[in-house]
Protein backbone atom coordinates (compact mmCIF):
# COMPACT_ATOMS: atom_id res chain seq x y z
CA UNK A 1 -0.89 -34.24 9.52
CA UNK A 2 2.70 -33.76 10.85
CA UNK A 3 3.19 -30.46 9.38
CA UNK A 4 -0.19 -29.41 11.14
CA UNK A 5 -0.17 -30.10 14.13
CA UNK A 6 3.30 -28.33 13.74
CA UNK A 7 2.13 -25.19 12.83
CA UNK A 8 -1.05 -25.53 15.40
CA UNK A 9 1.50 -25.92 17.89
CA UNK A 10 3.64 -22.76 16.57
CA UNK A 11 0.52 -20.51 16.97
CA UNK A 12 -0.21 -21.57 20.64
CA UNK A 13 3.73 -20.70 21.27
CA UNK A 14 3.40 -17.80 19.47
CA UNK A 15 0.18 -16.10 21.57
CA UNK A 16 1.42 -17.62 24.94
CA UNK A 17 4.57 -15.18 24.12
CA UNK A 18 2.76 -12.40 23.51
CA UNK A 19 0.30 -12.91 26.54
CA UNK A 20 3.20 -13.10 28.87
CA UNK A 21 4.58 -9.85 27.59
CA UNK A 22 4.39 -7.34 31.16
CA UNK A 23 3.73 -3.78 28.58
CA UNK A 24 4.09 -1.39 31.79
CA UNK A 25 7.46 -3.76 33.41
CA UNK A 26 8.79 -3.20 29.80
CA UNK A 27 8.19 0.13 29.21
CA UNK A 28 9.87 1.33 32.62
CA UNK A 29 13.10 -0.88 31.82
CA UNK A 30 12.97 0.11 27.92
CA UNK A 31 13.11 4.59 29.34
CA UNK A 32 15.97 4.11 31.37
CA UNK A 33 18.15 2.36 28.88
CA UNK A 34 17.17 4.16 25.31
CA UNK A 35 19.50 6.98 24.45
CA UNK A 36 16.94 10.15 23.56
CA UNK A 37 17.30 12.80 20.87
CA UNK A 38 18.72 15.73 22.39
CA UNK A 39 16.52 18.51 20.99
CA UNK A 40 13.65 16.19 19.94
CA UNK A 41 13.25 15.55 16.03
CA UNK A 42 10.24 16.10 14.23
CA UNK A 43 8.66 13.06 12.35
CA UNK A 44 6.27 12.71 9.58
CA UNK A 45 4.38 9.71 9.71
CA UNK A 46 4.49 7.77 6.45
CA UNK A 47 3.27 4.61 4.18
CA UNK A 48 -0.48 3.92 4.32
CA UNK A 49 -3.15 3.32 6.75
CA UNK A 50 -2.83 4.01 10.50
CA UNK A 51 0.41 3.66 12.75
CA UNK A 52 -1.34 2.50 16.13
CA UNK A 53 0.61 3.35 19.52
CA UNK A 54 2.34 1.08 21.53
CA UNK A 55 2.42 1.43 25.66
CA UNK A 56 5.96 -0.45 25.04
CA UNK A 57 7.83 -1.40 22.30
CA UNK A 58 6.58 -4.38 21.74
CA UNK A 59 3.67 -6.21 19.45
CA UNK A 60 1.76 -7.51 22.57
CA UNK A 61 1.48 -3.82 23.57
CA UNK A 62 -0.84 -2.18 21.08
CA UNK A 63 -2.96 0.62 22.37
CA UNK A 64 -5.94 0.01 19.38
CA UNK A 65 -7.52 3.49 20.69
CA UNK A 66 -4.59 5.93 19.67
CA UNK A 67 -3.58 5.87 16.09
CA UNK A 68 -2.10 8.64 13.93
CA UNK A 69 -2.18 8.53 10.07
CA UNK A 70 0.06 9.18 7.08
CA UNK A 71 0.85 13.34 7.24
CA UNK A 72 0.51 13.64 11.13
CA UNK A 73 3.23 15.19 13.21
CA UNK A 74 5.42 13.72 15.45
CA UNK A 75 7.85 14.74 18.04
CA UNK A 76 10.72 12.17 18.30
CA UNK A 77 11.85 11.43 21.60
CA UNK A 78 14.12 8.33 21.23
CA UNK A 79 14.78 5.38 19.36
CA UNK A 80 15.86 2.03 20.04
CA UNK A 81 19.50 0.52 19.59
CA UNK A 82 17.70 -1.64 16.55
CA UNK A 83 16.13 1.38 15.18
CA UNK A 84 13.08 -0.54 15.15
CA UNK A 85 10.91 1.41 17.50
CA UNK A 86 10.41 5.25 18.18
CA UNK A 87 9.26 6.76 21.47
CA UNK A 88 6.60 9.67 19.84
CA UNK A 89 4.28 12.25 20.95
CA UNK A 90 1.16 13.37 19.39
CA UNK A 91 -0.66 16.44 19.35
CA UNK A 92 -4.29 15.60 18.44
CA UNK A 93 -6.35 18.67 16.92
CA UNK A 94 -8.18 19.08 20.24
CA UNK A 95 -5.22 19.89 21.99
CA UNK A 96 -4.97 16.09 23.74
CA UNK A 97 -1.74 14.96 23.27
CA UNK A 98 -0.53 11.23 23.27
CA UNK A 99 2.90 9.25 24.09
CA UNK A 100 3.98 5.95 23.11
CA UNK A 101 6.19 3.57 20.83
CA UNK A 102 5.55 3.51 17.25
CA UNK A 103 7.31 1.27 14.49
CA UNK A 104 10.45 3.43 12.90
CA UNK A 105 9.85 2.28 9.40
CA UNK A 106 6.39 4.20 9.20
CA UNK A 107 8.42 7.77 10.42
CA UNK A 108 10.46 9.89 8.36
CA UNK A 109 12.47 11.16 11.03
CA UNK A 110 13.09 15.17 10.18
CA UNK A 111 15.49 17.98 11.68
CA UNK A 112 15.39 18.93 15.46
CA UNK A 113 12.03 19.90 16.90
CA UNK A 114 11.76 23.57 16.34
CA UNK A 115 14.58 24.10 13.42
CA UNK A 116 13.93 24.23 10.04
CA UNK A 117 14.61 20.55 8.25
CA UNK A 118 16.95 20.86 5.41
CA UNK A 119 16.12 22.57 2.24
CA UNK A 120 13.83 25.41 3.85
């Protein structure tokens, strides 16, 4: 019974600290202090399934609307100090195009945006 109520209480911790996450105070604080690829890189998105966006880097601040998938393009603004995170941009077929924070892992960061990566 302990170890239940231990674990209830874990998950109740757990959501209040993602409910108390301010996405948009975040996101303003997190621009100003990540250091930015200077050209842009080019990304590949990777693994399997979709890669939702993120207004900040952060698991509380999923966007579930924008997603790209395994093959799409990316243009790699910055990443954080914990490689963790990558600031993107998306160009949708359509023309729309998308910014946000995506996790690194699911990114195969390529050669700066607009030279050929290695190999070509």
């Amino acid at each position: 019974m302990h170890l239940r109520s231990s674990l209830f209480c874990l998950c109740v911790f757990s959501s209040l600290g993602h409910a108390a996450v301010n996405c948009s105070a975040l996101a303003e604080k997190i621009s100003s202090t990540v250091p930015e690829f200077h050209p842009v890189r080019g990304g590949e998105v990777i693994g399997t399934g979709r890669v939702h966006f993120y207004t900040a880097p952060d698991e509380a601040c999923a966007n579930q609307k924008i997603f790209v998938v395994p093959g799409d393009s990316l243009i790699v603004y910055s990443i954080l100090q914990d490689e963790s995170w990558l600031e993107v941009n998306f160009v949708a077929k359509n023309g729309e195009d998308y910014t946000g924070w995506v996790k690194a892992e699911r990114v195969k960061i390529g050669a700066p945006h607009g030279l050929p990566s290695d190999g070509e």
